[in-house]
N, C-alpha and C. Protein backbone atom coordinates (compact mmCIF):
# COMPACT_ATOMS: atom_id res chain seq x y z
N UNK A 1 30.80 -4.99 39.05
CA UNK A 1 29.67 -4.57 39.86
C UNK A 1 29.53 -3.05 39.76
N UNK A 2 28.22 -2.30 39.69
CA UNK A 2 27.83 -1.41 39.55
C UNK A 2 27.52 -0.85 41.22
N UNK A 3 27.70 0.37 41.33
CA UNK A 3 27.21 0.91 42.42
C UNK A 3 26.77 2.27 42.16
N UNK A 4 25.93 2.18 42.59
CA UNK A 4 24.43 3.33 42.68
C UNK A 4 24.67 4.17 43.71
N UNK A 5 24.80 5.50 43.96
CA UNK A 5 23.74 6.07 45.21
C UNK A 5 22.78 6.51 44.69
N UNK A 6 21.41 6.83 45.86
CA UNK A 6 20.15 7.34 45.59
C UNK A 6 20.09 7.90 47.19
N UNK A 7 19.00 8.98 47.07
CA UNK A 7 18.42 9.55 47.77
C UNK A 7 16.99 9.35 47.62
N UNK A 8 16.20 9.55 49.03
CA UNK A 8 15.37 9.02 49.18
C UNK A 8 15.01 10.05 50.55
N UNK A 9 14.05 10.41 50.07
CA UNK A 9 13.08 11.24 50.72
C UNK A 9 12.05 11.23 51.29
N UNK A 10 11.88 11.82 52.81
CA UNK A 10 10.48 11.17 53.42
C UNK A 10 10.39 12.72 54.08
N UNK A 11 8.91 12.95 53.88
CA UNK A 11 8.26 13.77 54.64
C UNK A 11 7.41 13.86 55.73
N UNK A 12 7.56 14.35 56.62
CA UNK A 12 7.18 14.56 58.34
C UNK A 12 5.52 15.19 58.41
N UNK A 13 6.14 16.53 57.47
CA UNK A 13 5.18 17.47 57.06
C UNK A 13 5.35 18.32 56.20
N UNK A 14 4.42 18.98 56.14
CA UNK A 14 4.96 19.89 54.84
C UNK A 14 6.08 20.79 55.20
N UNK A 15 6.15 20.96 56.73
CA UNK A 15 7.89 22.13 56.45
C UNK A 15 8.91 20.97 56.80
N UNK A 16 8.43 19.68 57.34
CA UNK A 16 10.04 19.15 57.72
C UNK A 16 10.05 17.68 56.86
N UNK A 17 11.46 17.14 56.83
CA UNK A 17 11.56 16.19 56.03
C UNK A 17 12.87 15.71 56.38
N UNK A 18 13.13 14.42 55.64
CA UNK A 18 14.68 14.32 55.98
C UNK A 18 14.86 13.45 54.22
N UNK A 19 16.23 13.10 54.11
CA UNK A 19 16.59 12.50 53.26
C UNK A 19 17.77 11.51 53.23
N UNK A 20 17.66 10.25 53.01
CA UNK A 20 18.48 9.12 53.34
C UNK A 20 19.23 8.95 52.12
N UNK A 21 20.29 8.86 52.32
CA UNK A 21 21.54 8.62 50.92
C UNK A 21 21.95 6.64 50.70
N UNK A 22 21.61 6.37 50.52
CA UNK A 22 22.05 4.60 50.18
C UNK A 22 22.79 4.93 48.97
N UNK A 23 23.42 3.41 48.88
CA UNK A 23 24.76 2.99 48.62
C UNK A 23 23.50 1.56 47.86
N UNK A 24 23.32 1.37 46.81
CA UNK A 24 22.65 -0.30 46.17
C UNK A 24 21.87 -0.50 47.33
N UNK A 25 21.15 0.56 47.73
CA UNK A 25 19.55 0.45 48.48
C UNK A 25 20.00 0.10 50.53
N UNK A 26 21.40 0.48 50.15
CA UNK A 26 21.46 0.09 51.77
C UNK A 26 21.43 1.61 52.00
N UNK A 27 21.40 1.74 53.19
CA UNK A 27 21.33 2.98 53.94
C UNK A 27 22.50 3.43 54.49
N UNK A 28 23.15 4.45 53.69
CA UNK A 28 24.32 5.09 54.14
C UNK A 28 24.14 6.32 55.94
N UNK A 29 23.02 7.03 55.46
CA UNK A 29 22.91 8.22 56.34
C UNK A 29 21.63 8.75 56.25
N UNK A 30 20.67 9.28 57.37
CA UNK A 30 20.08 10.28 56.63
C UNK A 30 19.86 11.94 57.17
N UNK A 31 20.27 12.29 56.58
CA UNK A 31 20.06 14.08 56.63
C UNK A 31 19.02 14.84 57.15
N UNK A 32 19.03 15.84 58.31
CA UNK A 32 17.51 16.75 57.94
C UNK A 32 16.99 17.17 56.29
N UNK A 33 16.25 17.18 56.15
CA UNK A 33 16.02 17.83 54.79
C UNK A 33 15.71 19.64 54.88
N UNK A 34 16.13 20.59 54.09
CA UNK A 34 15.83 21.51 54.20
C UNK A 34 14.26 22.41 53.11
N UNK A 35 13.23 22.26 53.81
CA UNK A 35 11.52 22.65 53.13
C UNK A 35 11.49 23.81 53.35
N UNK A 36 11.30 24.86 52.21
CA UNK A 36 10.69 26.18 52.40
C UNK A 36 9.96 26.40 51.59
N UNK A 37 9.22 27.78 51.81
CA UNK A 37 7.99 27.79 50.41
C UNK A 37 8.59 28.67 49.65
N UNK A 38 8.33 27.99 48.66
CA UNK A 38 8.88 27.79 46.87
C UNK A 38 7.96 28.67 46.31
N UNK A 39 8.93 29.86 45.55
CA UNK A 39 7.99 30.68 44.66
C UNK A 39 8.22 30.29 43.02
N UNK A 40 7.26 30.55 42.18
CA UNK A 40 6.86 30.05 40.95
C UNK A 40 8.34 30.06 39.65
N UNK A 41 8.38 29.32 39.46
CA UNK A 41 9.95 28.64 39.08
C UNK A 41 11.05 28.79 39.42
N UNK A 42 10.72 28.33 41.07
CA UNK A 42 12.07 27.95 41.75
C UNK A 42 12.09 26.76 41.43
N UNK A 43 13.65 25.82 41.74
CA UNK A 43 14.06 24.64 41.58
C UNK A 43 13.31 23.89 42.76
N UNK A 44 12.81 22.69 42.56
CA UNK A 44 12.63 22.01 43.91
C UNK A 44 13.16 20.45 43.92
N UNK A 45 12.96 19.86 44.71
CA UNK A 45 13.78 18.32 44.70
C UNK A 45 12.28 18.01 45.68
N UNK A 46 12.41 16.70 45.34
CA UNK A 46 11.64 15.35 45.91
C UNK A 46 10.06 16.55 45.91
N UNK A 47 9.30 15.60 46.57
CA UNK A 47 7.88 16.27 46.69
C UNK A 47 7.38 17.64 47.12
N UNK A 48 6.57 18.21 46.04
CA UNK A 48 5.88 19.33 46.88
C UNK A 48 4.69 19.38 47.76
N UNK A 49 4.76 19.82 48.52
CA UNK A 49 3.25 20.19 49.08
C UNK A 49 2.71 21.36 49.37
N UNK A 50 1.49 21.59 48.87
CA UNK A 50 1.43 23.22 49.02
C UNK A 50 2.37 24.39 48.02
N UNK A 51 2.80 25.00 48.85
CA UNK A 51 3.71 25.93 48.59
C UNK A 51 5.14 25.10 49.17
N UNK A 52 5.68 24.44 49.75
CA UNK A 52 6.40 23.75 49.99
C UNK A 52 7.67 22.59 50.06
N UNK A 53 9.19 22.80 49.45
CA UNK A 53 9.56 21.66 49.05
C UNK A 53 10.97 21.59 49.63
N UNK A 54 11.69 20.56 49.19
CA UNK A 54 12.87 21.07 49.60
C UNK A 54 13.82 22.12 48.77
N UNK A 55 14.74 22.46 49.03
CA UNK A 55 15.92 22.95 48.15
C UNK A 55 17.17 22.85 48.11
N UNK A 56 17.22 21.18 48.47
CA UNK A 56 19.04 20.41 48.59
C UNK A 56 18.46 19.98 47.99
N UNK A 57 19.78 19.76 46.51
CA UNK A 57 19.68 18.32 45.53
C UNK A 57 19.91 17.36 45.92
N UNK A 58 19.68 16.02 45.19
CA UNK A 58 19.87 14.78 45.63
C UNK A 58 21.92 14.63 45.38
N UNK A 59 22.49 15.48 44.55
CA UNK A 59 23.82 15.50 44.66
C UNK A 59 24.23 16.12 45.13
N UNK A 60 23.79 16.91 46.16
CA UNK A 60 24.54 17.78 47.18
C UNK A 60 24.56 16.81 48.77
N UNK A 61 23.27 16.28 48.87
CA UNK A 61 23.00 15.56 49.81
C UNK A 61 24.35 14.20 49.21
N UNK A 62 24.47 13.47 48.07
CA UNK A 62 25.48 12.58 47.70
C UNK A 62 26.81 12.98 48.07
N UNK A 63 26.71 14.11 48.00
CA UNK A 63 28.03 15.15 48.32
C UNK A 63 28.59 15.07 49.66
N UNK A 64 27.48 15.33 49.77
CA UNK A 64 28.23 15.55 51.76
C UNK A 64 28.48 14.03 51.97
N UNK A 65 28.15 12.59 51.78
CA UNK A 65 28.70 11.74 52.11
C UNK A 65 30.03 11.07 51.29
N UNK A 66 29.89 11.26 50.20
CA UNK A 66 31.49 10.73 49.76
C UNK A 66 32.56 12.18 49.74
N UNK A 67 32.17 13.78 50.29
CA UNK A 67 33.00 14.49 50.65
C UNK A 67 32.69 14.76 52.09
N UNK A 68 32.69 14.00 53.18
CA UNK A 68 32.14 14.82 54.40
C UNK A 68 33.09 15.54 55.18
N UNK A 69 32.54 17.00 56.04
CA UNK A 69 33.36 17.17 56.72
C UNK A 69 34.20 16.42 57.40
N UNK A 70 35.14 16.92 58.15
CA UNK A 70 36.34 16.18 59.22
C UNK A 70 35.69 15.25 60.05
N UNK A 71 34.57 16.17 60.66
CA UNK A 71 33.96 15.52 62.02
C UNK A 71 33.19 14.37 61.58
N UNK A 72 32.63 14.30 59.99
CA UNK A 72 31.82 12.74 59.88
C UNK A 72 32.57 12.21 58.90
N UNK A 73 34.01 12.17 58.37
CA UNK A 73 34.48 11.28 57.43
C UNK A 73 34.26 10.07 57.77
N UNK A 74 35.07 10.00 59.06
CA UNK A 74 35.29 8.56 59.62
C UNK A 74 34.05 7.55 59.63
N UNK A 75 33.30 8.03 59.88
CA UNK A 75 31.70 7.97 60.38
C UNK A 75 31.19 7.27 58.79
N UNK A 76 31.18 8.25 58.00
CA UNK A 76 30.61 7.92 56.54
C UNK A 76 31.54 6.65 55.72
N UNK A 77 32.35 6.91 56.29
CA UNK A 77 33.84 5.77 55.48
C UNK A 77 33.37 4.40 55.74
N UNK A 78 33.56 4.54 57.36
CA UNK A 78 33.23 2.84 58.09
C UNK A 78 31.72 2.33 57.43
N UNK A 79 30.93 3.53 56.90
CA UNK A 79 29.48 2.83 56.96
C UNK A 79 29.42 2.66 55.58
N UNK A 80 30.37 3.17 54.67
CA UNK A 80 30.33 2.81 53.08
C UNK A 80 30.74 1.71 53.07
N UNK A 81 32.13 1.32 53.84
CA UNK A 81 32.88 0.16 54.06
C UNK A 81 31.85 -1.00 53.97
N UNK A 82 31.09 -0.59 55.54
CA UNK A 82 30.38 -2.21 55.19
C UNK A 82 29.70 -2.39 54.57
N UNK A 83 29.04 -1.34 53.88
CA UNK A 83 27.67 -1.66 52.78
C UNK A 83 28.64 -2.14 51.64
N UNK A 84 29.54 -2.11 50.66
CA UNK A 84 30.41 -2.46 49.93
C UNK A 84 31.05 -4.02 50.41
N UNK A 85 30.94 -4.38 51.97
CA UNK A 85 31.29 -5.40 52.37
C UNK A 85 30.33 -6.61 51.92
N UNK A 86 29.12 -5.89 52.46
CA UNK A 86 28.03 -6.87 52.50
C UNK A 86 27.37 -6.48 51.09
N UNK A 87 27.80 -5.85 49.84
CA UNK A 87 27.82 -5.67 48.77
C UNK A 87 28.16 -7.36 48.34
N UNK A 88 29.42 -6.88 48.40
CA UNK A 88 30.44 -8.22 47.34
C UNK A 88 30.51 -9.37 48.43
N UNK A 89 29.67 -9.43 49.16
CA UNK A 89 29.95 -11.30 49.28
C UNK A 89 29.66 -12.05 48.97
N UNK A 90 30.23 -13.12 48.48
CA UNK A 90 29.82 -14.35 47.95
C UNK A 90 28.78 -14.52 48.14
N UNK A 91 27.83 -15.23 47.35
CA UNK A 91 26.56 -15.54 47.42
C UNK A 91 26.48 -17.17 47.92
């Protein structure tokens, strides 16, 4: 079995956003997203609007959940756990 993460990005508005990290389309977490306005070949991730985008990668955001601080290991562990649970069960 293969396992994926993806990020997945939703916008509020053009300055706010957040971004959800899944595990094979389940939903691990999701993050504030961080939107500022973007000058002419800066890097951006997920959608622009305007002058507007984010500037966390989708592997930094991957990052913080399979490295999280102290205070959300536990937190991120138990919730990988069950997505991996309800991954591999018998069909």
């Amino acid at each position: 079995m293969q396992y994926t993460f993806t990020v997945e990005r939703n916008r509020q508005s053009v300055t706010q956003g957040t971004a959800t990290v899944c595990l094979n389309n389940n939903e691990i977490v999701t993050f504030g997203d961080t939107i500022e306005m973007i000058s002419p070949g800066h890097k951006i991730y997920g959608e622009q609007i305007g002058n507007y985008a984010s500037v966390i990668s989708d592997k930094d955001f991957i990052q913080a959940v399979l490295c999280p601080h102290d205070v959300n290991q536990e937190k991120f562990t138990n919730k990988i756990k069950k997505v991996l649970e309800k991954i591999n069960e018998p069909d």
